[in-house]
Protein backbone atom coordinates (compact mmCIF):
# COMPACT_ATOMS: atom_id res chain seq x y z
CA UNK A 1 -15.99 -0.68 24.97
CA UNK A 2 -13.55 -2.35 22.86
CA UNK A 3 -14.34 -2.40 19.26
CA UNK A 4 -12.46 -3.23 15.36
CA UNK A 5 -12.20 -0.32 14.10
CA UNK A 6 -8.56 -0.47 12.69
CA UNK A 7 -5.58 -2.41 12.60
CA UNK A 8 -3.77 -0.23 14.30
CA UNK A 9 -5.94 -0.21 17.47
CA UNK A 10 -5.05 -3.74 18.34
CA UNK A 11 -2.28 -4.78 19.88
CA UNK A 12 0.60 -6.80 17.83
CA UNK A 13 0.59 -9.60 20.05
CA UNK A 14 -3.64 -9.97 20.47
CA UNK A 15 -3.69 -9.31 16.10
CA UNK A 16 -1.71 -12.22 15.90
CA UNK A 17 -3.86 -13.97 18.13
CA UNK A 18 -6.76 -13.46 15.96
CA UNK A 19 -5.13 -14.19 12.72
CA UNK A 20 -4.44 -17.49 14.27
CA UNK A 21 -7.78 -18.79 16.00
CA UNK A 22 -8.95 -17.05 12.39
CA UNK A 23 -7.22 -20.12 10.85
CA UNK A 24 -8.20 -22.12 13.59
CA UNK A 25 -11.70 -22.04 13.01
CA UNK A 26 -11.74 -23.28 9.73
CA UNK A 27 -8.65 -25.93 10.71
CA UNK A 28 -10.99 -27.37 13.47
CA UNK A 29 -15.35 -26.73 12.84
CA UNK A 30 -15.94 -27.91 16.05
CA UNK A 31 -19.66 -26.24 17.23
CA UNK A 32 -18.29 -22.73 18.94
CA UNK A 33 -18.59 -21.70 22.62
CA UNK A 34 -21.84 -19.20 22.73
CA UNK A 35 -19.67 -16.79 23.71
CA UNK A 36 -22.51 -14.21 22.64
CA UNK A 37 -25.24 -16.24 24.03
CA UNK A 38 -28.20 -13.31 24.95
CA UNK A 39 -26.69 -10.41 22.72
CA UNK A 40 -28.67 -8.33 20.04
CA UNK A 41 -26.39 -7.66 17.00
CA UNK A 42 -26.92 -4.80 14.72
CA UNK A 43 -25.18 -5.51 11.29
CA UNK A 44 -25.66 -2.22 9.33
CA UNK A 45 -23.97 -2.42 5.43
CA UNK A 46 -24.95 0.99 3.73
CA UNK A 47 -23.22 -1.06 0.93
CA UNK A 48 -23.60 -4.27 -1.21
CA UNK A 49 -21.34 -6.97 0.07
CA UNK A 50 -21.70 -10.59 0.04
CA UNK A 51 -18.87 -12.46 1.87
CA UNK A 52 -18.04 -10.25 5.12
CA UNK A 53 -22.52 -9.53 5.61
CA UNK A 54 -23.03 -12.93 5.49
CA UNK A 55 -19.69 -14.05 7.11
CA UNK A 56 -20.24 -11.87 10.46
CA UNK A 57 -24.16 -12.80 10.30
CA UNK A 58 -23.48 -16.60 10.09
CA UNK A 59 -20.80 -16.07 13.20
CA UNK A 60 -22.64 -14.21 15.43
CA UNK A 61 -25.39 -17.05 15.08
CA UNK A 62 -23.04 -19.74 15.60
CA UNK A 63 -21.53 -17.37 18.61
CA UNK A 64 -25.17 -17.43 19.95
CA UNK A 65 -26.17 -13.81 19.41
CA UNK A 66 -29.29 -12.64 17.64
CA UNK A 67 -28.69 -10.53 14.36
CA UNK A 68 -30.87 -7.72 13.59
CA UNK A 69 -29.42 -6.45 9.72
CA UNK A 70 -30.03 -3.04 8.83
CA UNK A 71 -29.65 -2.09 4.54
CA UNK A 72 -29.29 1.25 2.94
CA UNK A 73 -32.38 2.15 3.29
CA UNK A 74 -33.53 1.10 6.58
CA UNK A 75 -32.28 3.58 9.07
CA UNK A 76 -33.30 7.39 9.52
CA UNK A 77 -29.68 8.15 8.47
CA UNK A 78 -31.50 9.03 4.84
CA UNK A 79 -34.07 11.18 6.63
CA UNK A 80 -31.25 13.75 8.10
CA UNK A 81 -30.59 11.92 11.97
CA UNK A 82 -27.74 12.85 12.66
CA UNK A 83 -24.72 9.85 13.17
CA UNK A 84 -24.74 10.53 16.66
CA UNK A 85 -28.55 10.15 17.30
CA UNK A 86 -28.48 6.56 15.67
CA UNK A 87 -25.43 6.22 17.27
CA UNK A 88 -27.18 6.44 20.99
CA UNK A 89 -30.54 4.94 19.66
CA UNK A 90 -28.22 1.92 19.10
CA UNK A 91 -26.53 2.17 22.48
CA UNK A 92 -29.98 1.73 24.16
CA UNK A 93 -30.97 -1.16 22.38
CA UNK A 94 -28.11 -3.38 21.01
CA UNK A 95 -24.99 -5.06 22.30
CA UNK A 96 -22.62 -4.64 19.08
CA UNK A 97 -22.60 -3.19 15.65
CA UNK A 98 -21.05 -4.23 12.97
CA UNK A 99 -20.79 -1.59 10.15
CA UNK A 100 -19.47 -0.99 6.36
CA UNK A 101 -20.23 2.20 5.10
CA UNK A 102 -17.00 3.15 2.52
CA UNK A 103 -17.33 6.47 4.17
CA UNK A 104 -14.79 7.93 6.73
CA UNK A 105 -13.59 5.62 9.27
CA UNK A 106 -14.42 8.69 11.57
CA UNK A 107 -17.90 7.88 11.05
CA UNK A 108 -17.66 4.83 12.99
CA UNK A 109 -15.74 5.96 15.84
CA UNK A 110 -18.52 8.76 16.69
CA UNK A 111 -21.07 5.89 16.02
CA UNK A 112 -18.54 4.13 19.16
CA UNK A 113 -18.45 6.83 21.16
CA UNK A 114 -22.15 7.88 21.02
CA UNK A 115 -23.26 4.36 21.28
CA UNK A 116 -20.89 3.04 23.78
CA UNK A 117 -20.98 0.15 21.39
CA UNK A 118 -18.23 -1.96 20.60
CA UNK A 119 -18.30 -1.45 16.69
CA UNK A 120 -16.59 -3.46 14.46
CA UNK A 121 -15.45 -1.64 10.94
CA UNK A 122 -16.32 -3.88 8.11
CA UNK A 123 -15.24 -1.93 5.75
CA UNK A 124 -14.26 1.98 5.61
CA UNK A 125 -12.91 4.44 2.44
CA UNK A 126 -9.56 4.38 4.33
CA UNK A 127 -9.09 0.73 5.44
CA UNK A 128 -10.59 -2.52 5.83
CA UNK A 129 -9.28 -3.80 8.58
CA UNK A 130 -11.38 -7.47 8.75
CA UNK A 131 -9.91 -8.01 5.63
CA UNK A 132 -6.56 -7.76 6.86
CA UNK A 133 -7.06 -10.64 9.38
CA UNK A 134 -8.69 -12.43 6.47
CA UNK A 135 -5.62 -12.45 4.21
CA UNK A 136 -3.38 -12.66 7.10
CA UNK A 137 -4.99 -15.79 8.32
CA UNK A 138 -5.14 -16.98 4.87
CA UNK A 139 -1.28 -16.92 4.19
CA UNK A 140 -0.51 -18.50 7.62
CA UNK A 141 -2.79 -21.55 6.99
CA UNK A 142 -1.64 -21.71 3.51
CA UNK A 143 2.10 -21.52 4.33
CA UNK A 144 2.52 -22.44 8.21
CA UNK A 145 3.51 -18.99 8.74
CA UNK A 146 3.59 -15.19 7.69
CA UNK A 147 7.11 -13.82 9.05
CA UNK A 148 9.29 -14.04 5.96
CA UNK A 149 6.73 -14.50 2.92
CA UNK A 150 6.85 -12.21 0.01
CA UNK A 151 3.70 -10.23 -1.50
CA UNK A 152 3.52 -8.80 -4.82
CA UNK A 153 -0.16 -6.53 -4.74
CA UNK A 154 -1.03 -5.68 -8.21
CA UNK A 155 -3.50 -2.65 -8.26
CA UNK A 156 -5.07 0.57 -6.82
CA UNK A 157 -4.04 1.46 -3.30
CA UNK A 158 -7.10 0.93 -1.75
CA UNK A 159 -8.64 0.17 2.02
CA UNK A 160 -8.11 -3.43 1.17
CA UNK A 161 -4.12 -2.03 0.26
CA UNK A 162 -4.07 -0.69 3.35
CA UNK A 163 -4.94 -3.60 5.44
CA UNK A 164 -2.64 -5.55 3.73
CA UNK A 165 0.01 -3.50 4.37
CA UNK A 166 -1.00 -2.36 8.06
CA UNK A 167 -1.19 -5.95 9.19
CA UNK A 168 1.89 -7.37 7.45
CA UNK A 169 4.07 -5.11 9.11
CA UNK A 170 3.38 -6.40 11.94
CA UNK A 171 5.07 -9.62 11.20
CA UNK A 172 9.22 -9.98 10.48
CA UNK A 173 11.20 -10.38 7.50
CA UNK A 174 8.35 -9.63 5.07
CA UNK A 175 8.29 -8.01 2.00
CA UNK A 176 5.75 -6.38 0.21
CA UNK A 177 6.11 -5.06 -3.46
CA UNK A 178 2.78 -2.38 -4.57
CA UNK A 179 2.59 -2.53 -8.04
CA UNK A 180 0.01 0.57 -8.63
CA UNK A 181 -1.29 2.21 -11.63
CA UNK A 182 0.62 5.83 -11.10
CA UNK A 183 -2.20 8.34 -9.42
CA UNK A 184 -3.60 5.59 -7.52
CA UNK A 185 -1.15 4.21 -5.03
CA UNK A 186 -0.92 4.09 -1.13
CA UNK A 187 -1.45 7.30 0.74
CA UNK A 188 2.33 8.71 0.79
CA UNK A 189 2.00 9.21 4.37
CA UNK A 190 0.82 5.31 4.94
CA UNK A 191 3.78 4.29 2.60
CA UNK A 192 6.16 5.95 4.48
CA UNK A 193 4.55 5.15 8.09
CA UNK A 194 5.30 1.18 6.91
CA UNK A 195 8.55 1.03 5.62
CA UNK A 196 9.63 2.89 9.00
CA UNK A 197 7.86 -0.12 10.80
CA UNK A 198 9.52 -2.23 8.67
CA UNK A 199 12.86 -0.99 9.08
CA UNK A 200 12.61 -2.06 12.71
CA UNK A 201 11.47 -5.87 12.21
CA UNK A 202 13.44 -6.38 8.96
CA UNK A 203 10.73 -5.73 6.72
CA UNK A 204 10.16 -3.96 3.59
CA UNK A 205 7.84 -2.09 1.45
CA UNK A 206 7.82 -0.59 -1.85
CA UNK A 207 5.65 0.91 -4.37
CA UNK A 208 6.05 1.29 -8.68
CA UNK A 209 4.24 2.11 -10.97
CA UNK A 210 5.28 -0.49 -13.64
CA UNK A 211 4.59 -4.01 -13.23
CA UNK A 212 6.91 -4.99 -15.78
CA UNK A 213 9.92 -3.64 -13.54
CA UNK A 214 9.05 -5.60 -10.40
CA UNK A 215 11.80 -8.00 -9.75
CA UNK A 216 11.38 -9.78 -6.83
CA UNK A 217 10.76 -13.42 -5.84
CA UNK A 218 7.03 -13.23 -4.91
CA UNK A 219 5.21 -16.23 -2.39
CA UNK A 220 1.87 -14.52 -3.10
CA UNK A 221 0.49 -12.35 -6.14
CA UNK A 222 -2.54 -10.23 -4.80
CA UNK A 223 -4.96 -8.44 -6.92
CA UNK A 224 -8.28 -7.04 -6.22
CA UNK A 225 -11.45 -5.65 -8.03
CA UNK A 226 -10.04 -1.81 -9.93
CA UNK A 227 -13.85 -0.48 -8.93
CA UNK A 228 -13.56 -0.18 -5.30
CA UNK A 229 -17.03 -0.40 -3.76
CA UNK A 230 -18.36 3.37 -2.83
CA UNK A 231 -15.53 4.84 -5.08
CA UNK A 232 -15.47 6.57 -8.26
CA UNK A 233 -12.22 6.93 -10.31
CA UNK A 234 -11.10 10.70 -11.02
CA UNK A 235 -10.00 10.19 -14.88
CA UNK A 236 -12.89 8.74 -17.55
CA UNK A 237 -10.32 7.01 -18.89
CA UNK A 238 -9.05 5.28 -15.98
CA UNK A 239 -9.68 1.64 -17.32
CA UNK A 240 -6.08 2.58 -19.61
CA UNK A 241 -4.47 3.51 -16.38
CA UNK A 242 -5.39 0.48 -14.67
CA UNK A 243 -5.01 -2.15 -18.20
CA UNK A 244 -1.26 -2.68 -17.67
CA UNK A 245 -2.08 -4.13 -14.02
CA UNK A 246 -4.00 -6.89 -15.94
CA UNK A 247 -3.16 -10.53 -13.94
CA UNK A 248 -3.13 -12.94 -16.55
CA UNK A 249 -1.23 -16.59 -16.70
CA UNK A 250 1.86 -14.49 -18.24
CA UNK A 251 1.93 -12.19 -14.82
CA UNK A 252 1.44 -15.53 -13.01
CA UNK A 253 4.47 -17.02 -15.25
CA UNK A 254 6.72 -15.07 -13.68
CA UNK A 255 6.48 -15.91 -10.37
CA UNK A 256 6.08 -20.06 -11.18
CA UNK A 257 5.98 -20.74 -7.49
CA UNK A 258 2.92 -18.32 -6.03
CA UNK A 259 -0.09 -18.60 -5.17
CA UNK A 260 -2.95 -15.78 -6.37
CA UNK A 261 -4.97 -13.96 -4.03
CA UNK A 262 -8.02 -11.79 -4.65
CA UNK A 263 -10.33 -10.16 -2.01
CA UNK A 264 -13.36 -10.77 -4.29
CA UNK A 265 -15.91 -9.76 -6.01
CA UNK A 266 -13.78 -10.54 -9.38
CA UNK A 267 -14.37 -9.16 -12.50
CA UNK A 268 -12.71 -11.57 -14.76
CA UNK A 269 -11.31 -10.13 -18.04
CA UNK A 270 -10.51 -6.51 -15.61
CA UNK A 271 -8.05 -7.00 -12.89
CA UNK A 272 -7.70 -10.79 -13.28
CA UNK A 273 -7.85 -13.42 -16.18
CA UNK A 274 -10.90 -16.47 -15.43
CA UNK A 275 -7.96 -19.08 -15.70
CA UNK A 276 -5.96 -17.64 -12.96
CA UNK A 277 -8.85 -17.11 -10.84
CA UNK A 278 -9.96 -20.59 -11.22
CA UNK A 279 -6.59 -22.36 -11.47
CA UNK A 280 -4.98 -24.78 -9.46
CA UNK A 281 -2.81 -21.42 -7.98
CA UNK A 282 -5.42 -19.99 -6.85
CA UNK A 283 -6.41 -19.97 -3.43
CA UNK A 284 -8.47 -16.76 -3.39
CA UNK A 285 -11.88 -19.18 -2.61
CA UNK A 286 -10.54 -20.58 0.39
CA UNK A 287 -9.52 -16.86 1.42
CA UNK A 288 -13.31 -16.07 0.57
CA UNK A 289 -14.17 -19.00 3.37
CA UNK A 290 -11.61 -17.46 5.64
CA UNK A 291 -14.19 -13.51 5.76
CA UNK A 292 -16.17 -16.37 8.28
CA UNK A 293 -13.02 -17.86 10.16
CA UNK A 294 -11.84 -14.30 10.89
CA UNK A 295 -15.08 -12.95 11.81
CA UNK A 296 -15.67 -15.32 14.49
CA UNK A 297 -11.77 -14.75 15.57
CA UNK A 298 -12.76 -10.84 16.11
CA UNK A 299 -16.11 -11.57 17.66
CA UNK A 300 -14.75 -13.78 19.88
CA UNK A 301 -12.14 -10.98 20.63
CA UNK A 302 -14.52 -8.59 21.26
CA UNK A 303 -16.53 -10.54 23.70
CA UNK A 304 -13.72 -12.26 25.23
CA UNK A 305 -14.75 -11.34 28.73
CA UNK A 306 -18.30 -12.39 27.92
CA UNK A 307 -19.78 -15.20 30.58
C-alpha cells in the first residue's frame, strides 16, 4: 500500500519525479497509458472544492479507472460508523481513495491502514500535500527550474503554507519569505523543522509579520484565499488582522519582475486585487490547470507497478 498522504512520506528524489512528469503532462497531452485500466476509484470530498475533485476525477478517467464520488452527505460517516468501519468497507470494494476532509491528516492514515487502500490526501487541516506538487510543478514549467527561485507567500500559515514550504525545501538554494498576519503563521515547530532542512541544501526560510519590512528580491509572490476551507478564524475581527496582507498592483510594484501565484478560489477585493489576478503577471490559471497535470503525476505514482 503506498499512498499521498504527505510530503514528507515521499522520497526527495521520486517528489521530484512527480513534480516533473506533473509538468510533463500538460507540456506534452499525448492520450495517457491506462495505467489504471480495471480499478474502482472512490473520490470522497467531505468539502466543496472545484479544481483538485474534478482534477483527480478527470485523471483517473483518462488513467482508465472508474470513479465512484462520494459528497458530504453520502457515506454513513454522518450516521456514527466509525472511520475505521468505512475504512474496511472501502478496502473490500475499491482499489484507491482519494480524500479531502480539512480534518486531521490522522484521519486518513487510519482510513489507510483499515482499508489497505492506497489513499491519496487531497487536502487535510495540517497540509495539502497535492498542492505542493501543483505549485512545485508550476514554478519549474514557468521558470525551467525550482533550485534557486525566490518566494514571497503573503498570508495565513495554512495547509496550503505548509506544502509550500515542505516541498520547497526539498530543492537547493531557495528562499522562501512568510509574510503572515501575527497569530496566524506557520506552526513554530514546522518553521523551525525547514530552516534546519534548509541549512543543509543552502536554503532559507523566514517568517514576519509585516509585509512592509520584507526586503528581498522575490521570483514569485504567492497569496491564497484568508478563509481557509473547514476553518474558522479565532478573533471576529480577524479581517483587520489579515487587511495589511492585501496583494494589490502596489505589493506587485515592488517586486517588478514576479510572477503572482494563488491556489484559488480568489476572493478579489480580500487577499488579492481583480487586476493582479487577471494581469499579464499572473500565472495563477495555468497553476489552476496544473491541480490535473499533478494529479495524474501522483496517480501514475501510485500505480506505478500497475500492468
Amino acid at each position: 500500500m503506498v499512498g499521498f498522504l504527505s510530503l514528507d512520506d515521499v522520497d526527495t528524489e521520486e517528489l521530484h519525479g512527480i513534480v516533473e512528469r506533473s509538468a510533463g503532462v500538460l507540456d506534452r497531452p499525448e492520450p495517457l497509458a491506462q495505467r489504471l485500466s480495471g480499478k474502482i476509484l472512490g473520490v470522497y470530498f467531505a468539502k466543496t472544492s472545484t479544481r483538485t475533485r474534478t482534477a483527480f476525477t478527470s485523471a483517473a478517467l483518462r488513467l482508465g479507472a472508474s470513479v465512484i464520488p462520494y459528497g458530504p452527505n453520502d457515506l454513513q460517516l454522518n450516521t456514527g460508523e466509525s472511520l475505521h468501519d468505512t475504512g474496511r468497507m472501502f478496502g473490500a470494494m475499491l482499489d484507491g481513495l482519494v480524500m479531502r476532509t480539512a480534518g486531521p491528516l490522522e484521519d486518513m492514515r487510519l482510513v489507510a491502514h483499515s482499508s489497505g487502500l492506497p489513499v491519496v490526501n487531497a487536502m487535510a487541516a495540517q497540509e495539502h500535500p497535492t498542492q505542493g506538487v501543483c505549485d512545485a510543478a508550476s514554478m519549474l514549467r514557468h521558470f525551467g527550474q525550482v533550485d534557486g527561485l525566490s518566494v514571497l507567500y503573503v498570508g495565513e500559515g495554512n495547509n496550503t503554507a505548509v506544502a509550500l514550504g515542505k516541498i520547497l525545501s526539498t530543492y537547493r538554494g531557495v528562499t522562501v519569505v512568510f509574510a503572515t498576519p501575527k497569530g496566524y503563521g506557520l506552526d513554530a515547530a514546522l518553521l523551525g523543522s525547514l530552516q534546519e532542512k534548509g541549512a543543509a541544501s543552502g536554503s532559507r526560510f523566514v517568517e514576519t509579520h509585516d509585509l512592509d519590512a520584507v526586503d528581498m528580491t522575490a521570483d514569485v509572490v504567492y497569496t491564497t484565499r484568508w478563509q481557509t476551507t473547514g476553518t474558522a478564524k479565532p478573533s471576529a475581527d480577524w479581517r483587520e488582522d489579515f487587511r495589511p496582507f492585501h496583494v494589490d498592483d502596489e505589493v506587485m510594484a515592488r517586486w517588478p519582475n514576479a510572477v503572482f501565484m494563488h491556489d484559488l478560489p480568489a476572493h478579489r477585493g480580500d487577499e488579492v486585487k481583480g487586476s493582479v489576478l487577471d494581469g499579464d503577471r499572473s500565472i495563477a490559471w495555468e497553476q489552476a490547470r496544473m491541480k490535473y497535470g499533478s494529479a495524474v503525476a501522483i496517480l501514475e505514482w501510485i500505480y506505478r507497478d500497475a500492468r
